[in-house]
Protein backbone atom coordinates (compact mmCIF):
# COMPACT_ATOMS: atom_id res chain seq x y z
CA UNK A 1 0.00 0.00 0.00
CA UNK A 2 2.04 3.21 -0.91
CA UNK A 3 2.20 6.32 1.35
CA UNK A 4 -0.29 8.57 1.94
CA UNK A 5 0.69 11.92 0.79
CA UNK A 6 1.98 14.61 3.22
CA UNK A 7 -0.82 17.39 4.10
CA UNK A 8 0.80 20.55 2.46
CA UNK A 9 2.44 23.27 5.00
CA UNK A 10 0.20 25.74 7.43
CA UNK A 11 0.91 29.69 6.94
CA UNK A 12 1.53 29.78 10.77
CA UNK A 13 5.25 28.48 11.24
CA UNK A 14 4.40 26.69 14.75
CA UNK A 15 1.64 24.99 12.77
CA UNK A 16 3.34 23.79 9.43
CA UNK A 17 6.10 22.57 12.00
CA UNK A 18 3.68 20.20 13.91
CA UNK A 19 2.37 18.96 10.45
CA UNK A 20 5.50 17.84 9.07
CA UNK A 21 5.69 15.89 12.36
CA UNK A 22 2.72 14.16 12.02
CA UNK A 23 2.55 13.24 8.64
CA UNK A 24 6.18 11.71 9.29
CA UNK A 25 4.53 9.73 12.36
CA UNK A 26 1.78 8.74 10.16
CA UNK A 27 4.04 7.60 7.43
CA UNK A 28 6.33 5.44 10.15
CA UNK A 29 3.14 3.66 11.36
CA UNK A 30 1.79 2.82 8.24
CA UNK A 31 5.35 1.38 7.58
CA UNK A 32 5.51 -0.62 10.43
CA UNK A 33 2.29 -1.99 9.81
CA UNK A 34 2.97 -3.22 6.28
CA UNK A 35 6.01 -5.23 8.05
CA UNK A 36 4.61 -6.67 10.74
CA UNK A 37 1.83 -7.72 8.09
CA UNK A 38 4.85 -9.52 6.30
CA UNK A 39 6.92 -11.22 9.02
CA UNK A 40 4.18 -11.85 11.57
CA UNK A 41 1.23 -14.46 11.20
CA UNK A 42 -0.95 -13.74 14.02
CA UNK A 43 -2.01 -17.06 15.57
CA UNK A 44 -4.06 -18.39 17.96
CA UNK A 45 -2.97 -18.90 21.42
CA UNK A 46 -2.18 -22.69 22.43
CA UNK A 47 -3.82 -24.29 25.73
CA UNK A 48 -1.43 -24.45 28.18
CA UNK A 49 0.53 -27.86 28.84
CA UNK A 50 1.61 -29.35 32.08
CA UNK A 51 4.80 -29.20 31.24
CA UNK A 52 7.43 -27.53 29.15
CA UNK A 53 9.42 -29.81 26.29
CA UNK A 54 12.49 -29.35 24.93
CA UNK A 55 12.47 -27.42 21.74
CA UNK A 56 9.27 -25.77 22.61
CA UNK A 57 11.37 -22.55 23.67
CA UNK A 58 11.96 -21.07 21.21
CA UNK A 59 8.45 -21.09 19.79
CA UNK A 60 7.24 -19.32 23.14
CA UNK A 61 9.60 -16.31 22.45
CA UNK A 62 8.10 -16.11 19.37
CA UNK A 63 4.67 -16.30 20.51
CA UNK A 64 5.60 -13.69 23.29
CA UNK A 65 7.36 -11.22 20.62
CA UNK A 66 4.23 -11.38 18.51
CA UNK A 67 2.01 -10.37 21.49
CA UNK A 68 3.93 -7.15 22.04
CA UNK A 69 4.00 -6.49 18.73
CA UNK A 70 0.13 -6.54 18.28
CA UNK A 71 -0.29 -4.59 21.18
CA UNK A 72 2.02 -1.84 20.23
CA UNK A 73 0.63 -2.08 16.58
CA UNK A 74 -2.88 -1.34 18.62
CA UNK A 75 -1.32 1.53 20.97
CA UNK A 76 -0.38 3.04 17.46
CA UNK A 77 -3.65 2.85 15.11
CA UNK A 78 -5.17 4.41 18.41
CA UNK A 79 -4.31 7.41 17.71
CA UNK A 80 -5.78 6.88 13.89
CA UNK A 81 -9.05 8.09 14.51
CA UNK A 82 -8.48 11.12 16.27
CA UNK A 83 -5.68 12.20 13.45
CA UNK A 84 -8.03 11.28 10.72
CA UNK A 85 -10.94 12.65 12.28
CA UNK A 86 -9.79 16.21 13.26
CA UNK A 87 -6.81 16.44 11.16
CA UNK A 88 -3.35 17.44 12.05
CA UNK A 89 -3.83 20.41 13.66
CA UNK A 90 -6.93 19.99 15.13
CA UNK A 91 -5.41 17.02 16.80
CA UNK A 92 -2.69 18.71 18.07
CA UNK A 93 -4.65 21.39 19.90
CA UNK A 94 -7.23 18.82 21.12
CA UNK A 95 -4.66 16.98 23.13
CA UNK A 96 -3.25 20.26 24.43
CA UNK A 97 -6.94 21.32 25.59
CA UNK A 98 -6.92 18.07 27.26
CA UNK A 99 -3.77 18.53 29.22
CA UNK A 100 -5.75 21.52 30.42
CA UNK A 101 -1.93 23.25 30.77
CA UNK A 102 0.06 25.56 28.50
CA UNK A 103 2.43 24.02 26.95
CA UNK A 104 1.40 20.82 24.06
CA UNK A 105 1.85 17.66 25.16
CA UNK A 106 3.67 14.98 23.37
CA UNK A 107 2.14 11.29 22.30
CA UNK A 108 3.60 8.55 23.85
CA UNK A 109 4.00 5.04 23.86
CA UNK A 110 3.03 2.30 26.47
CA UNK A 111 6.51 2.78 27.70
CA UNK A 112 5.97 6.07 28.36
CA UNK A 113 9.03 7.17 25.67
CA UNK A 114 7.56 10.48 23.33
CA UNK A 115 6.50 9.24 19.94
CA UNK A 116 6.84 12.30 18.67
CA UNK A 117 8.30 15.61 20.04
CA UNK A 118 6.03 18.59 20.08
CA UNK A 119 7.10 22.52 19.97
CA UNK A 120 4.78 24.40 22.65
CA UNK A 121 3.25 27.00 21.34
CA UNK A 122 3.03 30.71 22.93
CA UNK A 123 0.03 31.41 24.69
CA UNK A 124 -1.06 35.18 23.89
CA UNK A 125 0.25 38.09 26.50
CA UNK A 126 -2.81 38.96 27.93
CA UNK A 127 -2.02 41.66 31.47
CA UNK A 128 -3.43 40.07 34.80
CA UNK A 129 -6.53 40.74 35.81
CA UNK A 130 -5.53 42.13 39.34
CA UNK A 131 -2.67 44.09 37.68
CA UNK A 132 -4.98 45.44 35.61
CA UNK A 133 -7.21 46.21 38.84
CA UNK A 134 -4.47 47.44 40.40
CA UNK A 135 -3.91 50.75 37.90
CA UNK A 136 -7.52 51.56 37.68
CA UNK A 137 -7.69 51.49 41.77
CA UNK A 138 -4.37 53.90 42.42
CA UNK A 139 -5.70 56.74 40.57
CA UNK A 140 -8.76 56.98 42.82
CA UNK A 141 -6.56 56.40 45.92
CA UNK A 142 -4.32 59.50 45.65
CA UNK A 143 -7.88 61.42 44.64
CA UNK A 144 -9.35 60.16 47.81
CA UNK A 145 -5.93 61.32 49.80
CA UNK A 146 -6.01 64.55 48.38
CA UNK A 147 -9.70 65.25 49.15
CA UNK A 148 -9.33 63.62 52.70
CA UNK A 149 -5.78 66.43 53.05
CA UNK A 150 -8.37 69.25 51.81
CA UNK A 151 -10.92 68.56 53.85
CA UNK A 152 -8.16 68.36 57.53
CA UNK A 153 -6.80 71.22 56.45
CA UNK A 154 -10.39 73.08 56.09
CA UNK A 155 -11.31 71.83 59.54
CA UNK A 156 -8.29 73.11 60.96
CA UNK A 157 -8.84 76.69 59.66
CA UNK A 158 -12.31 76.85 60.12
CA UNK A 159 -12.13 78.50 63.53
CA UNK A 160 -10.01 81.21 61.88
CA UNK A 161 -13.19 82.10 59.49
CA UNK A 162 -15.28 82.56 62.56
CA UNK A 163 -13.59 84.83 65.11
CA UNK A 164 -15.53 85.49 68.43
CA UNK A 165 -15.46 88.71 70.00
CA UNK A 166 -15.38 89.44 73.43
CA UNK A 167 -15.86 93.08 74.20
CA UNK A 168 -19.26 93.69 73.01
CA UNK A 169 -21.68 95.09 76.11
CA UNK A 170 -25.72 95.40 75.88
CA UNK A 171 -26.24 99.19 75.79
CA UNK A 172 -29.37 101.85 74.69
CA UNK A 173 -29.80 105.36 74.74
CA UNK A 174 -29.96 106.99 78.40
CA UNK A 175 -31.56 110.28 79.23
CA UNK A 176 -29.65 112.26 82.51
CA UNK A 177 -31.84 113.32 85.20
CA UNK A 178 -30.22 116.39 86.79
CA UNK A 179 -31.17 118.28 90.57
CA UNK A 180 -33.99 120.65 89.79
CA UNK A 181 -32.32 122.36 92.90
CA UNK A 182 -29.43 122.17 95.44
CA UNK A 183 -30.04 119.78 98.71
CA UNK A 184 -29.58 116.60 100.50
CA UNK A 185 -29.80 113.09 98.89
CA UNK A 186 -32.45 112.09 101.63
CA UNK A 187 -33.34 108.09 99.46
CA UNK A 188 -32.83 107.16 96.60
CA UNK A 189 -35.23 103.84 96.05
CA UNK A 190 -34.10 102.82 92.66
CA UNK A 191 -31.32 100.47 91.94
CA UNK A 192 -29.33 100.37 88.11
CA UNK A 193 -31.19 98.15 86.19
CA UNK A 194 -34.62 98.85 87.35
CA UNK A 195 -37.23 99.40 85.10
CA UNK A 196 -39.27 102.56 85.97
CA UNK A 197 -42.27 103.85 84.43
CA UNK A 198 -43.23 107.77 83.85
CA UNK A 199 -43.86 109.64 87.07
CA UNK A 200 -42.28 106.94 88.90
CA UNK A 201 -40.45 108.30 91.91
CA UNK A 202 -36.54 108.17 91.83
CA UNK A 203 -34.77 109.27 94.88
CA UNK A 204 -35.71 112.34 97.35
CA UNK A 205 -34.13 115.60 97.45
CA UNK A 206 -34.12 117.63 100.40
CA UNK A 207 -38.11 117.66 100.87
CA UNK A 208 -39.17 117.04 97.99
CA UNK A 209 -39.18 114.09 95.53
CA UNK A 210 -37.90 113.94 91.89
CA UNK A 211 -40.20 111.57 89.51
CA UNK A 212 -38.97 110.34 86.17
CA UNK A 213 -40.14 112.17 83.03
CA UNK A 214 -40.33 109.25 80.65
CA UNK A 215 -40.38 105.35 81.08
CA UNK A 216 -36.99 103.78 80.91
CA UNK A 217 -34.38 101.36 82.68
CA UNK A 218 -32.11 103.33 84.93
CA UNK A 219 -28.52 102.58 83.79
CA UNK A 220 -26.21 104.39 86.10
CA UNK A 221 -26.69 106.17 89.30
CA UNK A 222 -24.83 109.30 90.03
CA UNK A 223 -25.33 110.15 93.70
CA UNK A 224 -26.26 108.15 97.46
CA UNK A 225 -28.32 108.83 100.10
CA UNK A 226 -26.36 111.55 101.47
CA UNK A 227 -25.08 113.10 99.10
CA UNK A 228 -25.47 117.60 98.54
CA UNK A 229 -26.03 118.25 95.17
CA UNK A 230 -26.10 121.49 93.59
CA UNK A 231 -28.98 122.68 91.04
CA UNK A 232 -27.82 121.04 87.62
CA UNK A 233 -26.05 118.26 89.08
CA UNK A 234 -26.39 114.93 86.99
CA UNK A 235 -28.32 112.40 89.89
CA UNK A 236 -28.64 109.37 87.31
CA UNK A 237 -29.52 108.37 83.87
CA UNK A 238 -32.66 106.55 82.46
CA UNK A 239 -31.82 103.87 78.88
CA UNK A 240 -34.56 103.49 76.89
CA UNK A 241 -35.48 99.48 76.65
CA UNK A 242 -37.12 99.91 73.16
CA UNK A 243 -33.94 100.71 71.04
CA UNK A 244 -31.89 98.57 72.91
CA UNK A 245 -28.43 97.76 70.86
CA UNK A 246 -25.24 95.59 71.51
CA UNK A 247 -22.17 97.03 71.26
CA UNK A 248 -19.09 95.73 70.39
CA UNK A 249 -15.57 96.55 69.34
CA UNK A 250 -13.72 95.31 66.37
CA UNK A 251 -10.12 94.45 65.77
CA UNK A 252 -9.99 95.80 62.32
CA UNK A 253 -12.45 97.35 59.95
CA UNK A 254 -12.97 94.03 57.80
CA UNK A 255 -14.61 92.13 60.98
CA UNK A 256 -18.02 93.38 60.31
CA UNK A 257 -20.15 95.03 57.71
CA UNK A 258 -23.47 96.57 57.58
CA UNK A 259 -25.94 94.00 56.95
CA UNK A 260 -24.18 91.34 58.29
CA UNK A 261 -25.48 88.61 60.60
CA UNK A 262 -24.12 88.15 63.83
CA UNK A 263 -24.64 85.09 66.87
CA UNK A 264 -24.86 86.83 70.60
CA UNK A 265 -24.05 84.95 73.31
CA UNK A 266 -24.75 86.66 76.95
CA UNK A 267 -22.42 86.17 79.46
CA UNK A 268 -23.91 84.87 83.11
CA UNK A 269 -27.01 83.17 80.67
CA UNK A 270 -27.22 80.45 78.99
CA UNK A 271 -29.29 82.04 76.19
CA UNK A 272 -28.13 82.77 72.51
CA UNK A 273 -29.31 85.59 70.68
CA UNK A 274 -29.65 86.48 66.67
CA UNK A 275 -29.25 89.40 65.04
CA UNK A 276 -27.61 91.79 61.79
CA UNK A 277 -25.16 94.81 62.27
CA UNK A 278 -27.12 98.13 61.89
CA UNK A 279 -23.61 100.22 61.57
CA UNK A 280 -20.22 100.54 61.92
CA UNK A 281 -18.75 103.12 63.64
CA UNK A 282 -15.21 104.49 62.89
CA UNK A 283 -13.04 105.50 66.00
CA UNK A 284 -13.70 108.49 67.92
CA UNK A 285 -17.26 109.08 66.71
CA UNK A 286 -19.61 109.99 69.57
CA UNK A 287 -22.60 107.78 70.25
CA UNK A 288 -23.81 104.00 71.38
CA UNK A 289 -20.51 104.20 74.12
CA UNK A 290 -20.66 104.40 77.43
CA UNK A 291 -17.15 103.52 78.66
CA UNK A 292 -14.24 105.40 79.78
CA UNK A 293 -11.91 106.75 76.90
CA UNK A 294 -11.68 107.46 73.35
CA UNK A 295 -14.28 104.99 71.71
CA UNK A 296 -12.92 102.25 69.76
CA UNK A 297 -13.91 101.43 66.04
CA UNK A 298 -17.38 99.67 66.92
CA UNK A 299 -20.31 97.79 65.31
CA UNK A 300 -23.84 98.15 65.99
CA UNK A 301 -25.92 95.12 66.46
CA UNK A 302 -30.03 95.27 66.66
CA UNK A 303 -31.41 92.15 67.50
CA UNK A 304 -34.29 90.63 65.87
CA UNK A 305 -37.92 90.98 66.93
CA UNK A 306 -40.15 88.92 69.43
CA UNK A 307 -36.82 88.05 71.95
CA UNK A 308 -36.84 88.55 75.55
CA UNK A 309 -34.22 91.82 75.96
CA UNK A 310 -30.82 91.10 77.77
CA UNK A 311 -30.50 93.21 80.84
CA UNK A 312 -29.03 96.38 80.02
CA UNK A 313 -25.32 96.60 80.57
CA UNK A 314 -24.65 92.61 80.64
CA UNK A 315 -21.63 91.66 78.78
CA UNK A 316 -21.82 89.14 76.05
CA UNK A 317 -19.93 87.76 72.96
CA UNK A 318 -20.41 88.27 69.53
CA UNK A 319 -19.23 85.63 66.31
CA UNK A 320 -20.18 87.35 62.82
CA UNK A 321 -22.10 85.02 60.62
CA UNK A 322 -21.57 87.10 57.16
CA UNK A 323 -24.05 87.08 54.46
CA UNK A 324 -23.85 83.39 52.80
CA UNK A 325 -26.55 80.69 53.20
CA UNK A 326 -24.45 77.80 54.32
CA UNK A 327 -22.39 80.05 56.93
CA UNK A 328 -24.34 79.06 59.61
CA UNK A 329 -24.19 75.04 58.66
CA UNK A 330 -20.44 76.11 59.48
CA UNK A 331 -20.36 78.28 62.10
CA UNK A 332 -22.27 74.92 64.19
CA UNK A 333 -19.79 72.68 62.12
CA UNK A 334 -16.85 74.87 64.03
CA UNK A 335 -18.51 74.47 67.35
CA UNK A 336 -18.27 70.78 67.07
CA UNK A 337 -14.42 71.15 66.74
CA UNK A 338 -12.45 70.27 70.27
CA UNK A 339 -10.20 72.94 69.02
C-alpha cells in the first residue's frame, strides 16, 4: 500500500512545524504496519501444557514477541481516529486542551518514551486581571488622599473664618436726670437696672421728691443717700429698653459690615441671641458708648424681633455670621471642633 501523501504546510510556522511531524509519524506507522503484516502471522494462542518440552522454547519467544507487537501495533492505530478525524492540527490542539496546561503535550507510547516531540506553542500576552485592577484602583486612591488632606486642612482653619469677640456690652440710649435744685440726697429707692415707668419716683431731694419724666431702665446712678447736690447736678440716667443695641468693638475694619449677621451669646445666661449689624462706627465718633476713653472702632448690632431683651449693661460675645446661606451650617460645624 504506498504512502499517503503529506498534508501541504500551514501559513503559521508553529503549525506547518507540527504537520511535518505528524505526517512523518503517520508515514512510520503505516510502515511498520505493512512489516509486521509480512513477518508476523498472528495465531491463535495454544492451551497451556503441564509441562514444558524441549524445543518448545523457542516457539514461546516467538509467541511472546508477537504479542507485544500486536499490542504496540494497537497503541499506534489508536491514535488513527483522532488524526483522521480532526486532522493534524486539530489534533494537536485537542490533546493540548486536554492537558488543560500551557504548553502541548507529546504522544507517547506504552513505555511512556515520546513518539513524537512537540514545539509548545506561545500562549497570547494577555495583562493580569488584578494588575490590571491594580492601575484603575491607584488613581482613585491619591484622589481620595487629596480630598481627605483638603478637607483636615479646612477643619483646621475653620475656627479662623469665625472669630468670636469678646468686648461687646448690651447698651441703649440713656436720658440724665439732673437736681432741679441744690439739697440733701435724703433716698434714693431705685437700683441700676430697674425698670421705671413715667412719674415713677426716683430718689428724694431735700423735701421734695424727683419723679422720672419718661419710662426707661435706669442705667447708672450718680449720687447716694447723702449726698449735697447742687442745682444742675447729673443724679442718674434713664436707657430706653425699646432701642436697645449691643455694642461691640472690632479688631480691624474688615470684621463686620453693615448687613451682616451676627450670633450673641450673653455672658452669666445660657441664652443665645440672633441678630444683623445696623452700623459701623469708625473710632472716635460719639454715640452707642458708654465707657471710659476714646471709643474704639465699633459695630452696631439690633437684634431681631419677638426676643426677651438682655439686661441692660450685661456683657456678652459676639461671632459674625456674614451674608452666605451655608455660613451658619459652618459656624455649628466649628462648634463641634475640640479645638
Amino acid at each position: 500500500m504506498p504512502d499517503e501523501p503529506v498534508p501541504s504546510a500551514a501559513t503559521d510556522p508553529g503549525l506547518d512545524d507540527l504537520e511535518r511531524r505528524l505526517a512523518a509519524f503517520e508515514s512510520a506507522t503505516k510502515r511498520l504496519n505493512r512489516t509486521m503484516a509480512k513477518t508476523v502471522t498472528p495465531r491463535p494462542e495454544p492451551d497451556p501444557a503441564p509441562a514444558a518440552k524441549p524445543g518448545t522454547r523457542r516457539l514461546a519467544d516467538d509467541e511472546s514477541s508477537a504479542s507485544r507487537l500486536r499490542l504496540q501495533q494497537q497503541e499506534i492505530s489508536g491514535l488513527r481516529p483522532a488524526v483522521a478525524a480532526q486532522g493534524p492540527q486539530t489534533g494537536a490542539l485537542t490533546a493540548r486542551a486536554r492537558a488543560g496546561g500551557g504548553e502541548t503535550p507529546g504522544f507517547t507510547s506504552k513505555f511512556g518514551k515520546p513518539a513524537i516531540a512537540m514545539t509548545p506553542l506561545a500562549p497570547p500576552a494577555t495583562p493580569p486581571a488584578a494588575a490590571t485592577a491594580s492601575q484603575h484602583r491607584l488613581p482613585l486612591l491619591v484622589v481620595a488622599a487629596i480630598s481627605l488632606l483638603v478637607a483636615l486642612l479646612a477643619l483646621a482653619t475653620l475656627p479662623r473664618a469665625f472669630p468670636e469677640l469678646n468686648q461687646a456690652l448690651v447698651w441703649a440710649p440713656s436720658v440724665v436726670v439732673a437736681a432741679p435744685r441744690a439739697g440733701t440726697i435724703v433716698t434714693v429707692p431705685v437700683r441700676v437696672g430697674d425698670q421705671v415707668a413715667t412719674g415713677q419716683e426716683l430718689l428724694v431731694l431735700g423735701n421734695a421728691a424727683v419723679s422720672a419724666e419718661r419710662e426707661g431702665t435706669v442705667a447708672r446712678l450718680c449720687v447716694s443717700a447723702g449726698a449735697v447736690v447742687a442745682a444742675g447736678e447729673p443724679l442718674l440716667e434713664l436707657a430706653d429698653q425699646r432701642e436697645l443695641r449691643i455694642v461691640v468693638a472690632l479688631p480691624e475694619p474688615e470684621a463686620a459690615a453693615q448687613g451682616e449677621r451676627v450670633r450673641v451669646r450673653l455672658l452669666g445666661e445660657d441664652r443665645v441671641l440672633h441678630g444683623a449689624v445696623e452700623s459701623v462706627l469708625p473710632p472716635s465718633s460719639s454715640g452707642f458708648w458708654n465707657g471710659v476713653g476714646t471709643p474704639p472702632l465699633r459695630a452696631v448690632i439690633v437684634l431681631d424681633a419677638g426676643l426677651v431683651p438682655p439686661r441692660l449693661g450685661q456683657g456678652a460675645r459676639v461671632v459674625v455670621l456674614g451674608t452666605g446661606p451655608l455660613r451658619p451650617l459652618l459656624l455649628a460645624l466649628r462648634d463641634t471642633l475640640p479645638w
